[in-house]
Protein backbone atom coordinates (compact mmCIF):
# COMPACT_ATOMS: atom_id res chain seq x y z
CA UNK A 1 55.71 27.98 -39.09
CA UNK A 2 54.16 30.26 -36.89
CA UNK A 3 50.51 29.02 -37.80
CA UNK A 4 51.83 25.26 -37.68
CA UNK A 5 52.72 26.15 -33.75
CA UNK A 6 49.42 27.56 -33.31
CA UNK A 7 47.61 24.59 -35.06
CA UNK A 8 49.81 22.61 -33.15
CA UNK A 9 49.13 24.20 -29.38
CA UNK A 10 45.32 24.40 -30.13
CA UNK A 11 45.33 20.74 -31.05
CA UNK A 12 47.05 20.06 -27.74
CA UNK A 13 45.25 22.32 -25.80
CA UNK A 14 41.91 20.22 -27.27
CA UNK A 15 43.43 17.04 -26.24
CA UNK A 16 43.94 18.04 -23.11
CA UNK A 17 40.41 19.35 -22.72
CA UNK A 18 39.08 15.72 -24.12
CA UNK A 19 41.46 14.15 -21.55
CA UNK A 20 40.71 16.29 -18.81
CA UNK A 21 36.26 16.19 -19.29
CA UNK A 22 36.60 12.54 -19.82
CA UNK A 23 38.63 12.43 -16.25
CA UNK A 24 36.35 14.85 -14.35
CA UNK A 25 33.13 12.60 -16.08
CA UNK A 26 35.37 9.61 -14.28
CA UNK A 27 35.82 11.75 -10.90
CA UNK A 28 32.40 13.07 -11.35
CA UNK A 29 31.25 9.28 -11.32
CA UNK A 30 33.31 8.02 -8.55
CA UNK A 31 31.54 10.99 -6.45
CA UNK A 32 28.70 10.32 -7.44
CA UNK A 33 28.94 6.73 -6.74
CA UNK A 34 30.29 6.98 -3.27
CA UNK A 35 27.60 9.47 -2.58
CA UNK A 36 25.09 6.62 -3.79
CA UNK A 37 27.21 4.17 -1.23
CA UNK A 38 26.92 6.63 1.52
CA UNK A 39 22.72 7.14 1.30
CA UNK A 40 22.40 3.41 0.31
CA UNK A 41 24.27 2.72 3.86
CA UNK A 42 22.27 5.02 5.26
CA UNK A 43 18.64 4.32 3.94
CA UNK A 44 19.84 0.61 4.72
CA UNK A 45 20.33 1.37 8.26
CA UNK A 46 16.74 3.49 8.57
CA UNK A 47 14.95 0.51 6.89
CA UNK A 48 16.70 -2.04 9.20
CA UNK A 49 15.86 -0.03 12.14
CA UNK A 50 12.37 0.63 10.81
CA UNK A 51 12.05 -3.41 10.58
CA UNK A 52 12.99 -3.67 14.00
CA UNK A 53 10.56 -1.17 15.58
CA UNK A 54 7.68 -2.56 13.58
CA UNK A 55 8.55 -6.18 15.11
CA UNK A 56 9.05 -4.70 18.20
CA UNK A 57 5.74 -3.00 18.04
CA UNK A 58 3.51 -6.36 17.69
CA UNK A 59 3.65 -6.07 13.19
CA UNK A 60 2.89 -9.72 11.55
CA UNK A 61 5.26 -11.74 12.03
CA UNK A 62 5.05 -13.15 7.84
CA UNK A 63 5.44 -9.01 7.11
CA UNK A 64 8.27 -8.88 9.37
CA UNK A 65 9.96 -11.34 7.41
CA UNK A 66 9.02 -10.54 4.38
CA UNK A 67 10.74 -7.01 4.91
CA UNK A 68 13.88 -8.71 6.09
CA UNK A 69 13.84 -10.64 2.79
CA UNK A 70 13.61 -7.45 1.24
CA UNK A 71 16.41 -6.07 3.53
CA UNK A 72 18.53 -9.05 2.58
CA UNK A 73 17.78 -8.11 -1.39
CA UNK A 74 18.62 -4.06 -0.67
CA UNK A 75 21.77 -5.48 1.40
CA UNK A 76 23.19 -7.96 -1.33
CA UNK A 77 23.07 -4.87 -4.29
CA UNK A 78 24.71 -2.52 -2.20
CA UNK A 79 27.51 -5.11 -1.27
CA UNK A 80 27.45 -5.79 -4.99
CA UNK A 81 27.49 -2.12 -5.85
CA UNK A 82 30.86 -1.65 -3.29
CA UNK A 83 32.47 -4.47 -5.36
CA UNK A 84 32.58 -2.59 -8.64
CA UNK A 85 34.87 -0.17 -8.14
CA UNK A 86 33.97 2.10 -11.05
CA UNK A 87 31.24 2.52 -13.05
CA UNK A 88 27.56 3.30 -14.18
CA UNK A 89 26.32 -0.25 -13.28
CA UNK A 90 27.64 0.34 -9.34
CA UNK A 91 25.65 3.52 -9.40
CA UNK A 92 22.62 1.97 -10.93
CA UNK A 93 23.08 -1.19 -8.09
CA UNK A 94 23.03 1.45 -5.33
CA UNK A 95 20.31 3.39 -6.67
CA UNK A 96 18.47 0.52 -6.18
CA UNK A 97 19.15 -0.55 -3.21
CA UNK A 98 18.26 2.74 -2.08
CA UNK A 99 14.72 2.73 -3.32
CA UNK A 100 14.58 -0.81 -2.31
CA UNK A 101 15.27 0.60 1.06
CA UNK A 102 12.81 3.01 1.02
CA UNK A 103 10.11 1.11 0.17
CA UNK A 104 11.32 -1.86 3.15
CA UNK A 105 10.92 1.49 5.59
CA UNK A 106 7.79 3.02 4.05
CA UNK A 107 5.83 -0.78 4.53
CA UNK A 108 7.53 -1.03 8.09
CA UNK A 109 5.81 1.83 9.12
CA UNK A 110 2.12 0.50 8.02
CA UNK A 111 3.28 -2.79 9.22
CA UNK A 112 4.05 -1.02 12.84
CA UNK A 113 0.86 1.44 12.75
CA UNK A 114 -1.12 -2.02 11.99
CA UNK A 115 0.57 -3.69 14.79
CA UNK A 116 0.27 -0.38 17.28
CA UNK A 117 -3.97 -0.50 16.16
CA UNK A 118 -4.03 -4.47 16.41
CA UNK A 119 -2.32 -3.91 20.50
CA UNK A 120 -4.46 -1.27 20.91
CA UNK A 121 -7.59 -3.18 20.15
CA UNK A 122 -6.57 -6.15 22.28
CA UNK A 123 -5.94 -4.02 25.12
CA UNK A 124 -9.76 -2.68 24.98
CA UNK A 125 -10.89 -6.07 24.09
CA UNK A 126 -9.28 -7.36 27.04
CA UNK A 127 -10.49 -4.49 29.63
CA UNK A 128 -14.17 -4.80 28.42
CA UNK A 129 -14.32 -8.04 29.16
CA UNK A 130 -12.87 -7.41 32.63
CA UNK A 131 -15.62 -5.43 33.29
CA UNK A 132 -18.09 -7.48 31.80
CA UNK A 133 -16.84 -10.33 34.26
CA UNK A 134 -16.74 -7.96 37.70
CA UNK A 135 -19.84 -7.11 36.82
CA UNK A 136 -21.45 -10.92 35.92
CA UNK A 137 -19.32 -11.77 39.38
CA UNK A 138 -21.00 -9.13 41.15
CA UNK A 139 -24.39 -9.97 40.14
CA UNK A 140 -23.75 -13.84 40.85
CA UNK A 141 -22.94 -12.76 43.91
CA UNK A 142 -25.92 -10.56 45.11
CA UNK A 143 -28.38 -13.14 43.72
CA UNK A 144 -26.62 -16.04 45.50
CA UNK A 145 -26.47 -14.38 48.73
CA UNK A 146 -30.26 -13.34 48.07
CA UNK A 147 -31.00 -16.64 47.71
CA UNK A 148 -28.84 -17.79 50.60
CA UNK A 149 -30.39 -15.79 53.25
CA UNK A 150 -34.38 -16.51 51.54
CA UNK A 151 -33.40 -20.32 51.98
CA UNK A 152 -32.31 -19.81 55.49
CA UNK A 153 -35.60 -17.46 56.56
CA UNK A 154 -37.86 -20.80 54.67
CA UNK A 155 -35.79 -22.94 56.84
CA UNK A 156 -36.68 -20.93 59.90
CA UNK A 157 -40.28 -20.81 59.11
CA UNK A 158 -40.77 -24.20 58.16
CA UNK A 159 -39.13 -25.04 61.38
CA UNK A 160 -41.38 -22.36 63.58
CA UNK A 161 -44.35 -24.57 61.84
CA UNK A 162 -43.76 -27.47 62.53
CA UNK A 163 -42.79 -26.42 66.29
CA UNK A 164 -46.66 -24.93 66.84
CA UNK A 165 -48.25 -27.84 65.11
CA UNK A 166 -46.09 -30.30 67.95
CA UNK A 167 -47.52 -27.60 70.69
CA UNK A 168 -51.20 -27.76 69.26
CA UNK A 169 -51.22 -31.61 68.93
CA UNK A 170 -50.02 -32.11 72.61
């Protein structure tokens, strides 16, 4: 009888270790899943501001919203991820809208570099042809006033001219 307690006790004690690994695996999971939650929130949040910064920044405008498509996507998994309450597929749903995340950020910051370069371009662009102009204006101006005051000292001579020519004929 002695052994039949023992069998009995070790066969408990195993049930209780089944019961108690297939419960941690569970609590283990739910972790694990509202740790997913948590960085999927997070990277979320990073990527949206990312998005912003880049439109902010001058970034094309069909980029821009094709990252907040891509938002959108990473946003409905994770909201689809909080609605299972337990399980693998939840995990696998936030997992992806992590990495979807992560990639929305990654392109935001090429699309904002681009934009930043584009800006910067403009800007020089814009001031080299300011100086181009001063200078054209500038020139136009010299070369009409040039002309201005050669017009006026013909004038005066043509005038003096004809003045002696009166005086000679009288």
């Amino acid at each position: 009888m002695d052994d039949t307690l023992k069998f009995t006790n070790l066969i408990s004690i195993m049930i209780l270790a089944i019961y108690l690994s297939s419960s941690l695996t569970g609590l283990c999971l739910v972790f694990a899943q509202e740790d997913s939650l948590n960085e999927g929130r997070q990277q979320l949040i990073e990527a949206f501001k990312a998005v912003s910064e880049a439109e902010s920044k001058g970034a094309n405008i069909a980029q821009v919203q094709l990252l907040a498509a891509k938002l959108n996507e990473a946003n409905n998994l994770l909201d689809e991820a909080e609605k299972l309450s337990y399980g693998e597929k939840a995990v696998q749903l936030a997992q992806s809208s992590i990495e979807l995340s992560r990639e929305v950020k990654a392109e935001a910051e090429l699309a904002m570099e681009k934009g930043v370069q584009n800006t910067f371009n403009s800007k020089v662009i814009s001031w080299s042809l300011v100086v181009i102009a001063s200078f054209i204006t500038s020139f136009m101006i010299m070369w009409g006033h040039t002309w201005y005051i050669m017009r006026e000292e013909t004038k005066l001579l043509a005038m003096t001219i004809r003045r002696k020519k009166k005086k000679g004929r009288s």
